[in-house]
PDB file of N, CA and C in Angstrom:
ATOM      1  N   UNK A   1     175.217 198.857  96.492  1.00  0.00           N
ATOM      2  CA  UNK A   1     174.337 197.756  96.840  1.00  0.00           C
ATOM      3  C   UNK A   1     174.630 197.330  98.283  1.00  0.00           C
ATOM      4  N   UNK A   2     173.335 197.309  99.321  1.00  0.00           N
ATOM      5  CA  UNK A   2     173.296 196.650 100.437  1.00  0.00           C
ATOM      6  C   UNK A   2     173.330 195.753 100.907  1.00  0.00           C
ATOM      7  N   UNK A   3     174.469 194.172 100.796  1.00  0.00           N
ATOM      8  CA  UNK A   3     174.128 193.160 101.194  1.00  0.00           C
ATOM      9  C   UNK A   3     173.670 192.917 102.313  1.00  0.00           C
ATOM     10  N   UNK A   4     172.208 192.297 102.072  1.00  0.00           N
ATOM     11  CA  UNK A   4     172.144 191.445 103.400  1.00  0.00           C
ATOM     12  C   UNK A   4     171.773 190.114 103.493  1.00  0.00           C
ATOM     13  N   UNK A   5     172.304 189.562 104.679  1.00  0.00           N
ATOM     14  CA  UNK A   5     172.115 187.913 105.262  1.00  0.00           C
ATOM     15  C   UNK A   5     171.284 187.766 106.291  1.00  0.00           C
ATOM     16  N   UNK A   6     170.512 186.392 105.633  1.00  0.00           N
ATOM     17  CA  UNK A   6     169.353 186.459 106.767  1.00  0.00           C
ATOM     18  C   UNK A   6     169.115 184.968 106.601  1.00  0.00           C
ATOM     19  N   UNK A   7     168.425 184.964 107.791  1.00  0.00           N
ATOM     20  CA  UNK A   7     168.101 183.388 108.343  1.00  0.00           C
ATOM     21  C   UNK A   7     166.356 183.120 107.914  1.00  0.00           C
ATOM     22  N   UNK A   8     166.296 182.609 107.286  1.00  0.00           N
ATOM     23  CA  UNK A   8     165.579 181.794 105.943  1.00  0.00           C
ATOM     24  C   UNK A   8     164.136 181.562 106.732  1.00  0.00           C
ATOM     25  N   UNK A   9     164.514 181.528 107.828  1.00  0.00           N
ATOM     26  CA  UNK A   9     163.253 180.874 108.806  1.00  0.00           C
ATOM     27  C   UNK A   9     162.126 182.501 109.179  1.00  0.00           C
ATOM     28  N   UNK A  10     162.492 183.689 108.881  1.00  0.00           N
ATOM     29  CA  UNK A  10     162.603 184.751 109.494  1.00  0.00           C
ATOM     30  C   UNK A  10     161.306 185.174 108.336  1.00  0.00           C
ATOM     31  N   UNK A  11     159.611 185.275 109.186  1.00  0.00           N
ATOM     32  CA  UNK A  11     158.677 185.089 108.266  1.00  0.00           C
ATOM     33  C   UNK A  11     158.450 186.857 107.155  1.00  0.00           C
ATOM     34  N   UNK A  12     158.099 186.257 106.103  1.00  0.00           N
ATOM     35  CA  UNK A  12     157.718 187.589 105.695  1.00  0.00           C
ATOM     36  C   UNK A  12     159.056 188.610 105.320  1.00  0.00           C
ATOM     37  N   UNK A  13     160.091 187.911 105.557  1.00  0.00           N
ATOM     38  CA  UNK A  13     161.205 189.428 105.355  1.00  0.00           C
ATOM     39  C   UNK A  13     161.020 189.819 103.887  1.00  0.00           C
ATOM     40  N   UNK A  14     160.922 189.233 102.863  1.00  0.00           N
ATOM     41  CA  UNK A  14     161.083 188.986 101.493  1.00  0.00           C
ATOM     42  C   UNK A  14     160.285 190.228 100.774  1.00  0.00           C
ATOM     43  N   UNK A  15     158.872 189.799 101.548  1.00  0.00           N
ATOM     44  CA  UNK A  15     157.671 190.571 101.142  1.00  0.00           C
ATOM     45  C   UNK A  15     158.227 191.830 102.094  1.00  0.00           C
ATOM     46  N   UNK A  16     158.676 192.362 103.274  1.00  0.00           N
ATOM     47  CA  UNK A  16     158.317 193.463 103.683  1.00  0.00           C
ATOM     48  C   UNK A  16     159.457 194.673 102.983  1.00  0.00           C
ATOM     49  N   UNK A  17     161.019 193.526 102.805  1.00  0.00           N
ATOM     50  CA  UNK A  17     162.013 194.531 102.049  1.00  0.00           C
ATOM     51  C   UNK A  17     161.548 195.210 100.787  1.00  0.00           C
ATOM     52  N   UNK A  18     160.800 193.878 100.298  1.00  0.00           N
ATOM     53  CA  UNK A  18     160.286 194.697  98.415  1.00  0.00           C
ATOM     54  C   UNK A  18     159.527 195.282  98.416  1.00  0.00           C
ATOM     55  N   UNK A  19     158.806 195.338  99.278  1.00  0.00           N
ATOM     56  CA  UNK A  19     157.317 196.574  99.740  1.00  0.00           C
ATOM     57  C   UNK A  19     157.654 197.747  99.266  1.00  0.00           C
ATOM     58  N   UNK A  20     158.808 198.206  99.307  1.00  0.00           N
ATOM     59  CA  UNK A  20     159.456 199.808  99.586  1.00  0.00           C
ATOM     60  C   UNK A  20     160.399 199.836  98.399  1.00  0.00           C
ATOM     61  N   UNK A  21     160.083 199.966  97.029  1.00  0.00           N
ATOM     62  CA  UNK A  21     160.717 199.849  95.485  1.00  0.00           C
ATOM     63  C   UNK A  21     161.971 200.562  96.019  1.00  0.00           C
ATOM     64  N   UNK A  22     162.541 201.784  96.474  1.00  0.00           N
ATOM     65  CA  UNK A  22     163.414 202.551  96.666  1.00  0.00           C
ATOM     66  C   UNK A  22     164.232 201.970  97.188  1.00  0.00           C
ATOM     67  N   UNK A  23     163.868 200.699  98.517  1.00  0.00           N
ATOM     68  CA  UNK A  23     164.867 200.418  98.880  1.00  0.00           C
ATOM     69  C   UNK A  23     164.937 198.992  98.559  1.00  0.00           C
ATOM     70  N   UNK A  24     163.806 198.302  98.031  1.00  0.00           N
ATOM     71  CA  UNK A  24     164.590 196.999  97.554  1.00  0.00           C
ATOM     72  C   UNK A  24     165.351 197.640  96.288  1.00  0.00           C
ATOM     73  N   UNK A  25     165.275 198.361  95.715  1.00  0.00           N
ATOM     74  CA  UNK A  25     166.386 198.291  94.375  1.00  0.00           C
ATOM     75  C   UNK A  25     167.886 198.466  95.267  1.00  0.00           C
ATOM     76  N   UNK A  26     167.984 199.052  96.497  1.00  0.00           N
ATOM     77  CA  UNK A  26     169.261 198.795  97.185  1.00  0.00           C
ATOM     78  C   UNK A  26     169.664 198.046  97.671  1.00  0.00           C
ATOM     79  N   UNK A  27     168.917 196.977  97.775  1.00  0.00           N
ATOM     80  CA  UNK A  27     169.402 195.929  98.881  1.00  0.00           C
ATOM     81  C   UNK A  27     169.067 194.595  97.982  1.00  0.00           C
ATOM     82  N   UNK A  28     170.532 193.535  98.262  1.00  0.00           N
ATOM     83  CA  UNK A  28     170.370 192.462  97.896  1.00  0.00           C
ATOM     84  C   UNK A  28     170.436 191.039  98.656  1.00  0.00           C
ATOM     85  N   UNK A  29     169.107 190.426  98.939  1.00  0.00           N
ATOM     86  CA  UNK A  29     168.949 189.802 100.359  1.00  0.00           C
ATOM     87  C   UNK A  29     169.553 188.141  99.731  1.00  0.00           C
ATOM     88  N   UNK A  30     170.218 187.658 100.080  1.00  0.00           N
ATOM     89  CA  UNK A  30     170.498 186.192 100.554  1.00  0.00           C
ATOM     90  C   UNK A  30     169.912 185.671 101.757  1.00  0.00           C
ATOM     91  N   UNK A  31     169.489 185.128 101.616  1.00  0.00           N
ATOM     92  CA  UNK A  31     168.964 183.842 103.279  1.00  0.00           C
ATOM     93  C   UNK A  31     169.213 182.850 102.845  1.00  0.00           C
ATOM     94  N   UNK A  32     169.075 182.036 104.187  1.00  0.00           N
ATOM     95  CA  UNK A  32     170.311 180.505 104.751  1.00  0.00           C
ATOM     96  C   UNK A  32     169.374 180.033 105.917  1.00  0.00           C
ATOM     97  N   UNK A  33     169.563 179.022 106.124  1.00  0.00           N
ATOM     98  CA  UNK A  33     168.721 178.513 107.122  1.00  0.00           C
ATOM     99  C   UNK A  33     169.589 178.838 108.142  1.00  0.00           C
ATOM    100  N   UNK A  34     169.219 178.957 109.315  1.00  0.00           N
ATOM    101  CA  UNK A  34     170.220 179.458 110.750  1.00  0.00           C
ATOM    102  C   UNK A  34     171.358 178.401 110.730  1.00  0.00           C
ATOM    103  N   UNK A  35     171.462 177.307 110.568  1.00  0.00           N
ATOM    104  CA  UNK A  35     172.566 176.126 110.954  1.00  0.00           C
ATOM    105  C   UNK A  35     173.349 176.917 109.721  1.00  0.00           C
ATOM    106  N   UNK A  36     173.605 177.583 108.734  1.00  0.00           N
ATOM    107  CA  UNK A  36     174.340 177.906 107.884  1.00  0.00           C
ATOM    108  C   UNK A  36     174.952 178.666 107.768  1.00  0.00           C
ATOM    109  N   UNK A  37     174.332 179.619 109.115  1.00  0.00           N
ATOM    110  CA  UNK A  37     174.955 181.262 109.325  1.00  0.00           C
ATOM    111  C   UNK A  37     176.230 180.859 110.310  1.00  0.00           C
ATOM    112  N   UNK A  38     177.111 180.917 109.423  1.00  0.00           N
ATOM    113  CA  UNK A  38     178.576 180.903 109.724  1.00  0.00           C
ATOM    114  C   UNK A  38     178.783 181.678 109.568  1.00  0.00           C
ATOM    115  N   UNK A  39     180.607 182.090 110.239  1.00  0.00           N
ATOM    116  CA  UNK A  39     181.107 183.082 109.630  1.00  0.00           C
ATOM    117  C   UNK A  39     181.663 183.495 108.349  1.00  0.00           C
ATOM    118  N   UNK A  40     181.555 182.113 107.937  1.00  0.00           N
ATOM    119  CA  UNK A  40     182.798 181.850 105.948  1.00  0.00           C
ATOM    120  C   UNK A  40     181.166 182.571 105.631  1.00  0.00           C
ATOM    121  N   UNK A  41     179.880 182.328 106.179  1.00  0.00           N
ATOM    122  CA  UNK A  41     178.934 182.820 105.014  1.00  0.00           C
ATOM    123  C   UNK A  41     178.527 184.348 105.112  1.00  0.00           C
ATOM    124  N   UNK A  42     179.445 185.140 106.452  1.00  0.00           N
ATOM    125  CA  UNK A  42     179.353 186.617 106.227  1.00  0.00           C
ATOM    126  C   UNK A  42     179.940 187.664 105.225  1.00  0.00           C
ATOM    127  N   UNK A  43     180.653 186.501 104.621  1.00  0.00           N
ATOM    128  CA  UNK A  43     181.906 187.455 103.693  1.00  0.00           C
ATOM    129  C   UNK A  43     180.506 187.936 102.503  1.00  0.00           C
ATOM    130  N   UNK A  44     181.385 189.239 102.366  1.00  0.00           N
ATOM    131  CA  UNK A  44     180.671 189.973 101.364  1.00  0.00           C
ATOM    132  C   UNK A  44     179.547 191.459 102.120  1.00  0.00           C
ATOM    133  N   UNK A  45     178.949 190.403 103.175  1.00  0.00           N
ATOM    134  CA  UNK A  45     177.366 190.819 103.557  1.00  0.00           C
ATOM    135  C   UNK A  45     177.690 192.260 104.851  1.00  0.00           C
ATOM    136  N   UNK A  46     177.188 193.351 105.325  1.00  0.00           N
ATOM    137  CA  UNK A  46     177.136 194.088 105.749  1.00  0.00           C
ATOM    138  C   UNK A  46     175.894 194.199 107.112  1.00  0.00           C
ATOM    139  N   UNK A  47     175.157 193.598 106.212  1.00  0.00           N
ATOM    140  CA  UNK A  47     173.958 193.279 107.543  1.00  0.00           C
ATOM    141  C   UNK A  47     173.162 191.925 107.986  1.00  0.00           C
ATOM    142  N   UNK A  48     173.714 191.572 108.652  1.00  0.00           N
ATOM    143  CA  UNK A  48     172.897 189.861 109.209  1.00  0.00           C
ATOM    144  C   UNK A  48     171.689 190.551 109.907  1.00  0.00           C
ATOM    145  N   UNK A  49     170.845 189.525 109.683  1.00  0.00           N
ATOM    146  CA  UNK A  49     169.436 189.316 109.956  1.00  0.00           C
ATOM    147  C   UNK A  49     169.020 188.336 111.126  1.00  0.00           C
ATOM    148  N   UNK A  50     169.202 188.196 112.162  1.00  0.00           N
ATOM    149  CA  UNK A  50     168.736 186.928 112.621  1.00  0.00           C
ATOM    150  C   UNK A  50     167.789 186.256 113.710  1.00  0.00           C
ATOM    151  N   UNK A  51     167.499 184.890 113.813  1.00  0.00           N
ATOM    152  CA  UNK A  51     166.095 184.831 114.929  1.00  0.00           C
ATOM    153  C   UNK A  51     167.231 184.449 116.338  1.00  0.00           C
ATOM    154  N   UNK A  52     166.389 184.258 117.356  1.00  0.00           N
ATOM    155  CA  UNK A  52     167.476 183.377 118.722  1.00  0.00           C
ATOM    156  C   UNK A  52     167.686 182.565 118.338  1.00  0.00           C
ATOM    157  N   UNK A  53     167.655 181.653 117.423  1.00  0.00           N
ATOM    158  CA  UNK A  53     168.398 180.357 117.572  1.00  0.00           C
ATOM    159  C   UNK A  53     169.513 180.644 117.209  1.00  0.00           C
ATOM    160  N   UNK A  54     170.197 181.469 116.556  1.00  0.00           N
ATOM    161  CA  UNK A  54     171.663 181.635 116.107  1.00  0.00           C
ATOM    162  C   UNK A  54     172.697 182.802 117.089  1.00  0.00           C
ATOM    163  N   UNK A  55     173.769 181.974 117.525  1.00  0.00           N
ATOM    164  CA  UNK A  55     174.631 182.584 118.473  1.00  0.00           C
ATOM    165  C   UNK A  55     175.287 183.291 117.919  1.00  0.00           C
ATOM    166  N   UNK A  56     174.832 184.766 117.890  1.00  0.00           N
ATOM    167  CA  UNK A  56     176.038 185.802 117.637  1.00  0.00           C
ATOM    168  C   UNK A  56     176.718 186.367 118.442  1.00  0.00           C
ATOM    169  N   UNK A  57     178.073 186.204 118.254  1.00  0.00           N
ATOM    170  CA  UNK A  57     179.282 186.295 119.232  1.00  0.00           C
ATOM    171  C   UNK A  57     180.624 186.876 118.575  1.00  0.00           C
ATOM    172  N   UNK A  58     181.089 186.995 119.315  1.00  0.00           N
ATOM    173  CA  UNK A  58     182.643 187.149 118.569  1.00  0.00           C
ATOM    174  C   UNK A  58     183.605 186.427 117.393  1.00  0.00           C
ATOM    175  N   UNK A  59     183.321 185.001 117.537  1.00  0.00           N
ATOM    176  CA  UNK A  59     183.562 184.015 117.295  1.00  0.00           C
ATOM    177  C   UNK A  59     182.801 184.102 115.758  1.00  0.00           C
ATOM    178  N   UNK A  60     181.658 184.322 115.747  1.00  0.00           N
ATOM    179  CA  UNK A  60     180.746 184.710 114.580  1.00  0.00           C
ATOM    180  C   UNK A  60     181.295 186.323 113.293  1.00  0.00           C
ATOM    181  N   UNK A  61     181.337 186.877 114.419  1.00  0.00           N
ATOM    182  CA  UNK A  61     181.839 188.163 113.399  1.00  0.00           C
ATOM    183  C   UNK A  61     182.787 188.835 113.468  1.00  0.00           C
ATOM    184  N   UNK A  62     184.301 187.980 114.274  1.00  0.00           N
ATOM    185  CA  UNK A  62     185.666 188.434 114.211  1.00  0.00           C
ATOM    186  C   UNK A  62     185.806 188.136 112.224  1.00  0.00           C
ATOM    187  N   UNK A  63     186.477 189.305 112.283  1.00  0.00           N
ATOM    188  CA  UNK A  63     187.298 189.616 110.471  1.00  0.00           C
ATOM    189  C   UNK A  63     185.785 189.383 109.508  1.00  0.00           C
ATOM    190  N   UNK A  64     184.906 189.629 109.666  1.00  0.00           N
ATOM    191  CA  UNK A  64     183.732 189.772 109.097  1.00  0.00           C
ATOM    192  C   UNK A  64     183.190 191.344 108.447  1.00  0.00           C
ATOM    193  N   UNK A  65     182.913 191.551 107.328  1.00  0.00           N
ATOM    194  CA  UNK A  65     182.272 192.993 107.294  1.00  0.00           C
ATOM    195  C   UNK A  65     180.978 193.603 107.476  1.00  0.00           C
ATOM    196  N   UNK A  66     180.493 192.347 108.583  1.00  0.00           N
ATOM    197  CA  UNK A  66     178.938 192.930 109.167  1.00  0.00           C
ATOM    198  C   UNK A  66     179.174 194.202 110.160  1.00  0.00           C
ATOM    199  N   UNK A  67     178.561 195.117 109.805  1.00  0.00           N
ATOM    200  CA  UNK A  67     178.255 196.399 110.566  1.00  0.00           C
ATOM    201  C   UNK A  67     177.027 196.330 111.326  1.00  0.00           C
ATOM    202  N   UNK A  68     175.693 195.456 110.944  1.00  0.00           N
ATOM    203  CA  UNK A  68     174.620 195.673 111.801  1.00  0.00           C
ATOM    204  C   UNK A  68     174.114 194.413 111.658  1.00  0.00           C
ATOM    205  N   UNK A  69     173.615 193.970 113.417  1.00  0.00           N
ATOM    206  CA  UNK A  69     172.665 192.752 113.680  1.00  0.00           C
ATOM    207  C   UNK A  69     171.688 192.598 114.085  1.00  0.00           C
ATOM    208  N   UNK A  70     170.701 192.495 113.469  1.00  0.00           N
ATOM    209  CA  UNK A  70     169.197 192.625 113.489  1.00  0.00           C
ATOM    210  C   UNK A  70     168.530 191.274 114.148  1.00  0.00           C
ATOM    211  N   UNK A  71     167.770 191.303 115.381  1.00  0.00           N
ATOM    212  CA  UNK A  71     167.162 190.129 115.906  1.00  0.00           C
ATOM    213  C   UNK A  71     165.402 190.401 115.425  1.00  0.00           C
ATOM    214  N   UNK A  72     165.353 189.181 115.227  1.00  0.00           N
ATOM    215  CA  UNK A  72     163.352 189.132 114.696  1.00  0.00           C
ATOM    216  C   UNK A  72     163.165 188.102 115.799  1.00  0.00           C
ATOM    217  N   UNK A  73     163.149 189.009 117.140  1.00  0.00           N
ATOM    218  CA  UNK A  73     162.791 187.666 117.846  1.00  0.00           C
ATOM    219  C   UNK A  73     161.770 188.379 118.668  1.00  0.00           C
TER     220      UNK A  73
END
């Protein structure tokens, strides 16, 4: 299973992941509104999702197990 984290504000993700049966049965999406995307809320997740309003930095994904960061901007 693919966790991913995503910022809540980010239109349409919901509908475009489940579009594709093959790969929503792999992937299990959580979203958060951007003020929430911390780092305590990467644990677990492998792929963050996010718009510009959220500063991803070091500070964000030191000791984190995100591998990929996706901007919808």
């Amino acid at each position: 299973m693919i966790k991913v984290l995503a910022d809540a504000s980010i239109p349409y993700l919901q509908q475009c992941l489940s579009a594709d049966q093959s790969l929503a049965s792999r992937l299990q999406l959580t979203q958060l509104p951007s003020e929430q995307i911390i780092s305590q809320s990467l644990a677990g997740h492998c792929i963050l999702l996010v718009r510009s309003v959220t500063c991803v930095n070091a500070s964000l994904l030191t000791e984190t197990p995100i591998q990929f960061v996706g901007a919808a901007t």
